[in-house]
C-alpha atoms as a PDB file:
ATOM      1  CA  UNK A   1      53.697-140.949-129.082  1.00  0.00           C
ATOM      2  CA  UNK A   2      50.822-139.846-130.587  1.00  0.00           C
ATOM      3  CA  UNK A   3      48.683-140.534-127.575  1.00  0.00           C
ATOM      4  CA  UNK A   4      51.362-137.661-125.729  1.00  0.00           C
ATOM      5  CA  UNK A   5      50.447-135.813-128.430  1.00  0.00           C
ATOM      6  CA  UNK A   6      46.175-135.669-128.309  1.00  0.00           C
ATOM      7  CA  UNK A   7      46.206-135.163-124.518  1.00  0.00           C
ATOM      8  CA  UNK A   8      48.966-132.213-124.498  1.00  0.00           C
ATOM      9  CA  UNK A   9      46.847-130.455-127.260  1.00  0.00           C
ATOM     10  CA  UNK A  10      43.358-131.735-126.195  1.00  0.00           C
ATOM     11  CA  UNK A  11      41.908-128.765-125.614  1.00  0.00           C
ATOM     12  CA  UNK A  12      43.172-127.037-128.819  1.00  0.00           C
ATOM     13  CA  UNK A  13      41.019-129.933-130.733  1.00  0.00           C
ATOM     14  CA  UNK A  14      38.449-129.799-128.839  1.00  0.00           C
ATOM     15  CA  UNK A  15      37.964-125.641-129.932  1.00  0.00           C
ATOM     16  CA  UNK A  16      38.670-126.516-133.580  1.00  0.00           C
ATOM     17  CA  UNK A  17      36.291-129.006-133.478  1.00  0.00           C
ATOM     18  CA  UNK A  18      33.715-126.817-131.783  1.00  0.00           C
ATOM     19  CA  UNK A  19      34.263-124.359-134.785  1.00  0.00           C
ATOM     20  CA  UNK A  20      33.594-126.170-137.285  1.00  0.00           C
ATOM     21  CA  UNK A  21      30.761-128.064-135.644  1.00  0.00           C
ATOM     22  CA  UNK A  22      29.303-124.296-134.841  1.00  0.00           C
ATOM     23  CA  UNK A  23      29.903-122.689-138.223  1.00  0.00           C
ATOM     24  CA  UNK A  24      27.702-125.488-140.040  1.00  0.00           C
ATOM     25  CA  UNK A  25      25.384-125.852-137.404  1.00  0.00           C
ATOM     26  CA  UNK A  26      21.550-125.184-137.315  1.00  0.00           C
ATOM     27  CA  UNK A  27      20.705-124.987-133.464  1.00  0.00           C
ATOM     28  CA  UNK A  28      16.443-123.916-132.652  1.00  0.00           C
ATOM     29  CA  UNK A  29      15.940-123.224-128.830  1.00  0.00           C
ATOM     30  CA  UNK A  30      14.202-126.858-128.994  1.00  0.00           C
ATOM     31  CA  UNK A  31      17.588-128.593-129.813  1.00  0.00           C
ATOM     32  CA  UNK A  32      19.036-125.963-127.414  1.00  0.00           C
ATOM     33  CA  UNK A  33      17.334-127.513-124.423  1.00  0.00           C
ATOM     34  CA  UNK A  34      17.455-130.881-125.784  1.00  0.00           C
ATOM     35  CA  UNK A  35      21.566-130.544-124.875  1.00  0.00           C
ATOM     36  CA  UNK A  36      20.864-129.223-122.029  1.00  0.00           C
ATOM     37  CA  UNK A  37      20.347-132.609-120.297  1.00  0.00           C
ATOM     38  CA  UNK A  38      23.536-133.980-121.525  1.00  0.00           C
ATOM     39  CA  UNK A  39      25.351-130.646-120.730  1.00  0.00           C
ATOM     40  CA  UNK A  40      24.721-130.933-117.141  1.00  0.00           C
ATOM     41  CA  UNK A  41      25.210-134.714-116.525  1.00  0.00           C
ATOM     42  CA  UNK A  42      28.551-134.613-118.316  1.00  0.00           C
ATOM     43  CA  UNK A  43      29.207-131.384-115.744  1.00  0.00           C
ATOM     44  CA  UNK A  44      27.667-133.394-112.856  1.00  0.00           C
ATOM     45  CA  UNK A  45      29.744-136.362-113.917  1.00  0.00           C
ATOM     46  CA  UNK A  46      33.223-134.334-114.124  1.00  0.00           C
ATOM     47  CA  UNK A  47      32.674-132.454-110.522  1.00  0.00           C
ATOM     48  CA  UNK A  48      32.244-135.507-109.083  1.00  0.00           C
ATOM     49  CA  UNK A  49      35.288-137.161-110.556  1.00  0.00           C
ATOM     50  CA  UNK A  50      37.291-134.238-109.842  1.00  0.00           C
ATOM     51  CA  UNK A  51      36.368-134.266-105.983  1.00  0.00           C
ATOM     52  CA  UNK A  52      38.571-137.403-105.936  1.00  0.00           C
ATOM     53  CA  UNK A  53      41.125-136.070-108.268  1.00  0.00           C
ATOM     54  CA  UNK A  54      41.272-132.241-108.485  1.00  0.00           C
ATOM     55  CA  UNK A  55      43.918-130.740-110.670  1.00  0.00           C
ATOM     56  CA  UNK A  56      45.701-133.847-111.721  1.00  0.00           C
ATOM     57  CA  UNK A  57      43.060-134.282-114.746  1.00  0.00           C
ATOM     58  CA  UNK A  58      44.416-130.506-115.793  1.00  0.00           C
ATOM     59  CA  UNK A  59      47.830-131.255-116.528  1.00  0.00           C
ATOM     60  CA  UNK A  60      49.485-130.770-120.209  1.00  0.00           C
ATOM     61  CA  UNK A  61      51.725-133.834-120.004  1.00  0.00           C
ATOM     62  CA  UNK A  62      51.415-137.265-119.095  1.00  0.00           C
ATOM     63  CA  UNK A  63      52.681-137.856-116.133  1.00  0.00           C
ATOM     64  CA  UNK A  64      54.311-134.370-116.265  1.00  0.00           C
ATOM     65  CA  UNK A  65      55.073-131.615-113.899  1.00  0.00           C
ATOM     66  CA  UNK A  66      53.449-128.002-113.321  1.00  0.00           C
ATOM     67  CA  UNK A  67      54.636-124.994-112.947  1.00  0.00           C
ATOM     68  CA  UNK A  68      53.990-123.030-109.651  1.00  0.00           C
ATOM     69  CA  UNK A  69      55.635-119.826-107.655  1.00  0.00           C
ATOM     70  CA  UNK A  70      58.526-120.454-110.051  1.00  0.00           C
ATOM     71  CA  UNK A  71      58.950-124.284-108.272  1.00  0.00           C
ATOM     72  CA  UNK A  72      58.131-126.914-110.587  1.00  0.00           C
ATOM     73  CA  UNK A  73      56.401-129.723-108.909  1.00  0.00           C
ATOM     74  CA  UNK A  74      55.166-133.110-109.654  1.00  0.00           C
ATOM     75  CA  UNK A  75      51.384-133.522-109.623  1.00  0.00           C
ATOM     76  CA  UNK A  76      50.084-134.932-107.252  1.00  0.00           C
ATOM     77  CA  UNK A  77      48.834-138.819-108.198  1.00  0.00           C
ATOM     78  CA  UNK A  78      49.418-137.934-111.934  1.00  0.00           C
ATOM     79  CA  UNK A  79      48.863-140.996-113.030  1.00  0.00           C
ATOM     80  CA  UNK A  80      51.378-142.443-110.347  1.00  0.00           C
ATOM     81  CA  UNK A  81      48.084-143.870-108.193  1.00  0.00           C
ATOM     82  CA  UNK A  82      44.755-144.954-109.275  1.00  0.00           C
ATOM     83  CA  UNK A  83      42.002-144.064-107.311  1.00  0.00           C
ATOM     84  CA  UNK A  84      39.003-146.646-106.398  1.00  0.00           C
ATOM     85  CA  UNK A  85      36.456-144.713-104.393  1.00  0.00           C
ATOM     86  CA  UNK A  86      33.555-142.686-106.134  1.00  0.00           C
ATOM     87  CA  UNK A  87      32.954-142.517-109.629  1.00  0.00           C
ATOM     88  CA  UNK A  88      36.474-144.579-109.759  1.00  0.00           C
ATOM     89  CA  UNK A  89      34.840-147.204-108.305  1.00  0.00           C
ATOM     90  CA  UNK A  90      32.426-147.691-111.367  1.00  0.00           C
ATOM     91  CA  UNK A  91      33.997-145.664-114.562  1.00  0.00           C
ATOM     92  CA  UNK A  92      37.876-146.126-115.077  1.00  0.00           C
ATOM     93  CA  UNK A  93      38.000-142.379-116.624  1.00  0.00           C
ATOM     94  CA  UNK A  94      34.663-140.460-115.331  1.00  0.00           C
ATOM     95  CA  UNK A  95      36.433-137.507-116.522  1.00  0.00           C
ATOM     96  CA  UNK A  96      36.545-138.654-120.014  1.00  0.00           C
ATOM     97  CA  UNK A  97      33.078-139.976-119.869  1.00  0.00           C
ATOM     98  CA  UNK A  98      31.821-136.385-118.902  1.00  0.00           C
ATOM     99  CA  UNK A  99      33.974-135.168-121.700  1.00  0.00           C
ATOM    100  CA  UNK A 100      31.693-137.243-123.909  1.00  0.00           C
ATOM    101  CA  UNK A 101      28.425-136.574-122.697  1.00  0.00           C
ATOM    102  CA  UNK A 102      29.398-132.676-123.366  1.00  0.00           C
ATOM    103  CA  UNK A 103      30.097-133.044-126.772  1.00  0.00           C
ATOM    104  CA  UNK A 104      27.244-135.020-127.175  1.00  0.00           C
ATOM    105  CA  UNK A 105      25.165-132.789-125.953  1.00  0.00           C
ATOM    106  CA  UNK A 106      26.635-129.690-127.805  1.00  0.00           C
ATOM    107  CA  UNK A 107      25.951-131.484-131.104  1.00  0.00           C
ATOM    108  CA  UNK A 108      22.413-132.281-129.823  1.00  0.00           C
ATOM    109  CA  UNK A 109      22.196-128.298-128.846  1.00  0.00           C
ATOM    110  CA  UNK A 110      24.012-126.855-132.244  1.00  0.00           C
ATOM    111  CA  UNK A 111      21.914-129.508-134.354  1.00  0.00           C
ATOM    112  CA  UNK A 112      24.758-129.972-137.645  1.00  0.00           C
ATOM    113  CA  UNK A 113      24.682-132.373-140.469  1.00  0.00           C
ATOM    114  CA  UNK A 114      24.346-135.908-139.211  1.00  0.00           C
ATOM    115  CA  UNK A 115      27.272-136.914-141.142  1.00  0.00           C
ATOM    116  CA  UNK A 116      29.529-134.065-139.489  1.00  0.00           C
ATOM    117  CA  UNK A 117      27.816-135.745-136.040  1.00  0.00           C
ATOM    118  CA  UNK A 118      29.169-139.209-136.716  1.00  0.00           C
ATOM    119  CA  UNK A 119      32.800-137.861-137.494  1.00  0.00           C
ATOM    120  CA  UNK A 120      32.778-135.734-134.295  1.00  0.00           C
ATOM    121  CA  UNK A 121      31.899-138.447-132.088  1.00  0.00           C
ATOM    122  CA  UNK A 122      34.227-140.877-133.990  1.00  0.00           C
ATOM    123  CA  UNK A 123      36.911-138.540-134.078  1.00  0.00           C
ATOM    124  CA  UNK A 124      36.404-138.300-130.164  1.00  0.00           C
ATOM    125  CA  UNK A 125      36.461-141.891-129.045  1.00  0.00           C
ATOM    126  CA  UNK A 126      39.825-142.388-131.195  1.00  0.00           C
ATOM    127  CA  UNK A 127      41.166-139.472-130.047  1.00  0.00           C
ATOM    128  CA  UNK A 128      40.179-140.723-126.492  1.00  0.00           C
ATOM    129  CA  UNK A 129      41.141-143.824-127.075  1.00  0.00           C
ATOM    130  CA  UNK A 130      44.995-143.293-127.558  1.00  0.00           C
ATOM    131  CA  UNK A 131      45.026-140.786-124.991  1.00  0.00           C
ATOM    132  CA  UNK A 132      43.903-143.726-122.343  1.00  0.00           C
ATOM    133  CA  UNK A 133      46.372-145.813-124.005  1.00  0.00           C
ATOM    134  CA  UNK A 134      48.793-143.727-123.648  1.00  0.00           C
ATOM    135  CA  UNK A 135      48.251-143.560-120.074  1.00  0.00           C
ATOM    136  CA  UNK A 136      48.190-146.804-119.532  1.00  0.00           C
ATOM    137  CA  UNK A 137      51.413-147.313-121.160  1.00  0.00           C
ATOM    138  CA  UNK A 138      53.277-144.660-118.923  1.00  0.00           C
ATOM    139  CA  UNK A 139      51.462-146.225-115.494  1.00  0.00           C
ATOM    140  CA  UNK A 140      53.197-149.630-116.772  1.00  0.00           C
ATOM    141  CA  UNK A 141      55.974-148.368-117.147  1.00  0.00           C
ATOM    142  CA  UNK A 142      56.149-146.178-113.757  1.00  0.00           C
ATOM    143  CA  UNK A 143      55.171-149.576-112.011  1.00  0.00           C
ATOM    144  CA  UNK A 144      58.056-151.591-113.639  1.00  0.00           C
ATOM    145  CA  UNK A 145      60.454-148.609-112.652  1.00  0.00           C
ATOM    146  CA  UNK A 146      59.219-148.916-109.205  1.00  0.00           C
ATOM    147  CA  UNK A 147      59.659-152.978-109.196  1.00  0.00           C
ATOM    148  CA  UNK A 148      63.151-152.277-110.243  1.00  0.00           C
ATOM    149  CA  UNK A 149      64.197-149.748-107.608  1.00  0.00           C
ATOM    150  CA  UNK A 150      62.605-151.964-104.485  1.00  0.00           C
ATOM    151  CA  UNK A 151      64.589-154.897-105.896  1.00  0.00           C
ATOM    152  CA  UNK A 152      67.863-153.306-106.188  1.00  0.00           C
ATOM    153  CA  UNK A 153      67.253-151.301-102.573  1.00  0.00           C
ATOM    154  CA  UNK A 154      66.102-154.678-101.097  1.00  0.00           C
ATOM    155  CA  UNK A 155      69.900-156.510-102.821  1.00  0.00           C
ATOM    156  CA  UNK A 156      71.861-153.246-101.365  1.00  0.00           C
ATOM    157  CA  UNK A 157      70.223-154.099 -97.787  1.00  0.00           C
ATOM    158  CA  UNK A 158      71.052-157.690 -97.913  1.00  0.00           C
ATOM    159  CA  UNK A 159      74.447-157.215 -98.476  1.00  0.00           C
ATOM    160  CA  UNK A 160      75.205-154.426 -96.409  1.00  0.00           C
ATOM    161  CA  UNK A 161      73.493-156.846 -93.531  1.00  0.00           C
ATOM    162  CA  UNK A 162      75.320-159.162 -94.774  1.00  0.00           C
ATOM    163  CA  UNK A 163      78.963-157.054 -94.113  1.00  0.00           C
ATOM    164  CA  UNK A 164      77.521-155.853 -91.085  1.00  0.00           C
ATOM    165  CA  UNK A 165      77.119-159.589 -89.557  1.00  0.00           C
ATOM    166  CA  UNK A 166      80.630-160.556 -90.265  1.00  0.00           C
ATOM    167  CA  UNK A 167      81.710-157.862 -88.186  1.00  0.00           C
ATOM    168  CA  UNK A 168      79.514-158.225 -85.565  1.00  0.00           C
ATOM    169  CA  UNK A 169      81.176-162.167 -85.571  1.00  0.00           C
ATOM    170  CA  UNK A 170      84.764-160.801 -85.615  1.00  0.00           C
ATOM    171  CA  UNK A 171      83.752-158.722 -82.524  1.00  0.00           C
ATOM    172  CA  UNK A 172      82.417-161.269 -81.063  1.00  0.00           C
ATOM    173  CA  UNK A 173      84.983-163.495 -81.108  1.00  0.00           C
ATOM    174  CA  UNK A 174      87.729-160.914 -79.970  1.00  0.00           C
ATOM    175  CA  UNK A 175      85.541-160.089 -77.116  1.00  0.00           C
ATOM    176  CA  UNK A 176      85.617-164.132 -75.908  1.00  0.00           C
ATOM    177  CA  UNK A 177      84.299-165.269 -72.476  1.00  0.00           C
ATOM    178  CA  UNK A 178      83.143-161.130 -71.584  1.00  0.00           C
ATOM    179  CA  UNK A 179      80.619-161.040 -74.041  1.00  0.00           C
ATOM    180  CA  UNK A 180      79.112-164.577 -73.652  1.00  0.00           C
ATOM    181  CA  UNK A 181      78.946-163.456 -69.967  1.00  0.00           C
ATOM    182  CA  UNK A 182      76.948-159.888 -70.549  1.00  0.00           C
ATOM    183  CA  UNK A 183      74.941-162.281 -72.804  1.00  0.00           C
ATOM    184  CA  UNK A 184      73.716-164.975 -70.319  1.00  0.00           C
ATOM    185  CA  UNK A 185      73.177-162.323 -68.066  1.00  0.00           C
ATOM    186  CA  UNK A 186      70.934-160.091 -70.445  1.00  0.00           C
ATOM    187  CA  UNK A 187      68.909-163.614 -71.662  1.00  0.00           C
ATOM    188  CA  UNK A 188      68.143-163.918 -67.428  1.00  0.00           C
ATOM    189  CA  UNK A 189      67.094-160.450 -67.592  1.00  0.00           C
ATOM    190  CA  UNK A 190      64.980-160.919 -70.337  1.00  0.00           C
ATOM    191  CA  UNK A 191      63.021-164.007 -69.114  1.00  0.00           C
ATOM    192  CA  UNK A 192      59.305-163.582 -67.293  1.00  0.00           C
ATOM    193  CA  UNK A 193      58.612-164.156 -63.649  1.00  0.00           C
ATOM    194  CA  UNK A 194      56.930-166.880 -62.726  1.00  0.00           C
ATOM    195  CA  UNK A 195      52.995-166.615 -63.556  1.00  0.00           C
ATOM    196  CA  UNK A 196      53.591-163.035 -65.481  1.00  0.00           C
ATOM    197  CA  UNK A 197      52.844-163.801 -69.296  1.00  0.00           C
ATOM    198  CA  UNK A 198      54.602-161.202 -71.936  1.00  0.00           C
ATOM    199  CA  UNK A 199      53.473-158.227 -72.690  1.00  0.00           C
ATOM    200  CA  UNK A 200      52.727-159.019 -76.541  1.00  0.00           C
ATOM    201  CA  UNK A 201      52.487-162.335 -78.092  1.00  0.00           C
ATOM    202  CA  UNK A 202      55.037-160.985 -80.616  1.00  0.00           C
ATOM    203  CA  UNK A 203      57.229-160.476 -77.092  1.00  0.00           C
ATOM    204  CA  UNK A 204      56.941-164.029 -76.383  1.00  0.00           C
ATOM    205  CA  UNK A 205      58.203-165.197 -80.018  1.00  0.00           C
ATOM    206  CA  UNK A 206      61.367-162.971 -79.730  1.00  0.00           C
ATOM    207  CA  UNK A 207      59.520-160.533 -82.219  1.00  0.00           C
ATOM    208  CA  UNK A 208      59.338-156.600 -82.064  1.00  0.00           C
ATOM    209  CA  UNK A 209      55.959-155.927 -81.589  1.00  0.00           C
ATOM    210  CA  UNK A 210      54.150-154.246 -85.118  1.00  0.00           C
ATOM    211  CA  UNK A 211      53.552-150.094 -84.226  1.00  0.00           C
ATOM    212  CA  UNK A 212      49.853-149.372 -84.866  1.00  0.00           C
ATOM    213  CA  UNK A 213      48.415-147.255 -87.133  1.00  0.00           C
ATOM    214  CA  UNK A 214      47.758-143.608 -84.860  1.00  0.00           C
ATOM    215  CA  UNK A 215      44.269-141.717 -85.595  1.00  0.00           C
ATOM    216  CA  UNK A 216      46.138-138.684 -87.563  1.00  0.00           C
ATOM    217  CA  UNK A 217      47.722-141.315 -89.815  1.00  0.00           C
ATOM    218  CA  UNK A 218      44.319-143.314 -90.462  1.00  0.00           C
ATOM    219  CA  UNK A 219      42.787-139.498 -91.434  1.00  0.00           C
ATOM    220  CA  UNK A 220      45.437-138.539 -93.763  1.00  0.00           C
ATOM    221  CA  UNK A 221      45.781-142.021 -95.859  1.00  0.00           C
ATOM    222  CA  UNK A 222      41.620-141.878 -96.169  1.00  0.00           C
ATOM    223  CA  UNK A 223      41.417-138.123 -97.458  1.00  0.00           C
ATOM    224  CA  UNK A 224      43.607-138.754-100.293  1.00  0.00           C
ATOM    225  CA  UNK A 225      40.467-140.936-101.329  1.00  0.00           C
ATOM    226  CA  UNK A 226      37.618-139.131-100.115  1.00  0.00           C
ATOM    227  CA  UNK A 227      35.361-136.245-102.067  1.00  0.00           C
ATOM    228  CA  UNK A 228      36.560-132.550-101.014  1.00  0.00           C
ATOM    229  CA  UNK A 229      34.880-129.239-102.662  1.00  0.00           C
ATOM    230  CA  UNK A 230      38.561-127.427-102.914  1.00  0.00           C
ATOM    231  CA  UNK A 231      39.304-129.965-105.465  1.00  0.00           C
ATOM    232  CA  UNK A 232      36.083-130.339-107.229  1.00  0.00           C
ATOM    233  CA  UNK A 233      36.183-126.270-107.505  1.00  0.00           C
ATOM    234  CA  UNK A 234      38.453-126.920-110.636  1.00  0.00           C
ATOM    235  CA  UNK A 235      35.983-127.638-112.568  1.00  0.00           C
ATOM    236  CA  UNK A 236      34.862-123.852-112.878  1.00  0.00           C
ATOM    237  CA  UNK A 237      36.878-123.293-116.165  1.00  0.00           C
ATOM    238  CA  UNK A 238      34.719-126.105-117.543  1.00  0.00           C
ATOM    239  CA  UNK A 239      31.634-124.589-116.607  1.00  0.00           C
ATOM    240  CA  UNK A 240      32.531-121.582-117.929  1.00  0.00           C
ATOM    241  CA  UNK A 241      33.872-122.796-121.329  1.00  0.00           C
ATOM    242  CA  UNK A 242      30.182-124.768-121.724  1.00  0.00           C
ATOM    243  CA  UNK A 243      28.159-122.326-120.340  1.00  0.00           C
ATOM    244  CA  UNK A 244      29.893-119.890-123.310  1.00  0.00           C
ATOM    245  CA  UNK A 245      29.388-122.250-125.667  1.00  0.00           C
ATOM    246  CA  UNK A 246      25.490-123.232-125.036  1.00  0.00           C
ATOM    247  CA  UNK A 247      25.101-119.451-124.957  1.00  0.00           C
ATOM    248  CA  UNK A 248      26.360-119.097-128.701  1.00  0.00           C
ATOM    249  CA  UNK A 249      24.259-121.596-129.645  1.00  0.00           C
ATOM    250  CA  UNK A 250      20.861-119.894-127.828  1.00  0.00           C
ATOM    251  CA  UNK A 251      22.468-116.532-130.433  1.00  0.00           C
ATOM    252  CA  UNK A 252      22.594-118.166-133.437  1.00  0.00           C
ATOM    253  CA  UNK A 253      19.163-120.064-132.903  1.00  0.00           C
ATOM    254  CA  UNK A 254      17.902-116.414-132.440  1.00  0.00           C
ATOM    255  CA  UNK A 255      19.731-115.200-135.733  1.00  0.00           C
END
């Protein structure tokens, strides 16, 4: 619950937190470029993440649903998939991980009290912490609903199989000698010439031959997985929003 909490109002914490940190803060130009460093791997960090991920890092709920053209959608992959390519493949939550190498660098940059430094960055990996939790939690949970639902679709299949070959005996045995005679005659259509071998070894063990996997389909199940710009692009609040903020602290150094 209070995991829900933090990452629905994230954002709100994160600009208290910045204004406090900036109204006791004693930035120079040298701590100012100091930041800077940080500031741009954690932005490096997050553009990259969100080339795999795009706008499901953005949404207000976990595992909740976005309003759009008056149609509210579910997210795509929010946080009903896990990635594994890119930064995935190394940091479990590279968007977090940027998150933290911005605020460290905006402490470095705004230069406060080095006890107000320790409570900002603890005060971050808790709040973090639950948040992942949190997440974790609801993926659990979506996978156990998922179990469920296969198992009870897999039960309604069996027995409706199971109906459906009763009747199929019951015809049988009405129709009598004419359907064990379309039968032998459909097994002697069914059986190779001499010296021809069958199509498909799956053919040959009275098997339906698997369909392969067509070009289009190969291209579509890879880009869900591979880096695109369009998504990445999302990051421009984030620029904007640090960009603002390292500019503040250039003002004050100058007052």
């Amino acid at each position: 619950m209070l995991g829900r909490f933090l990452f629905r109002w994230r954002d709100v914490i994160g600009v208290l937190a910045f204004g406090v940190v900036f109204w006791l803060a004693r930035p120079t130009f040298g701590s100012c470029f100091a930041g800077l460093p940080f500031l741009l791997a954690g932005l490096a960090i997050r553009f990259w993440a969100s080339g795999y991920i795009g706008v499901e890092g953005r949404v207000r709920e976990i595992g909740g649903q976005r309003e759009e053209r008056g149609v509210r959608r579910e997210e795509e992959g929010t946080p009903h998939r896990r990635i594994v390519t890119g930064p995935y493949r190394i940091l479990r939550h590279p968007l977090y991980i940027g998150n933290f190498l911005l605020v460290v660098g905006m402490l470095v940059a705004l230069r406060p009290a080095w006890w107000l430094m320790v409570v900002v960055l603890v005060g971050f990996i808790a709040e973090y912490g639950l948040i992942v939790a949190a997440e974790e939690k609801d993926l659990a949970g979506r996978r156990i609903q998922s179990s469920e639902s296969r198992i009870q679709n897999a039960e309604v299949r069996t027995a409706n199989g199971a109906l459906s070959d009763r009747g199929r005996r019951g015809q049988g045995l009405e129709a009598g000698g004419r359907s064990q005679k379309l039968e032998a005659r459909s097994e002697s259509a069914e059986q190779p010439a001499w010296g021809s071998e069958p199509r498909d070894k799956s053919e040959a063990k009275g098997q339906k031959p698997k369909a392969k996997a067509g070009a289009n389909g190969a291209r579509l199940e890879a880009s869900g997985e591979q880096f695109l710009v369009v998504r990445a692009l999302c990051e421009w609040r984030t620029w904007v929003v640090t960009g603002v903020a390292w500019g503040l602290a250039i003002v004050k150094a100058l007052v």
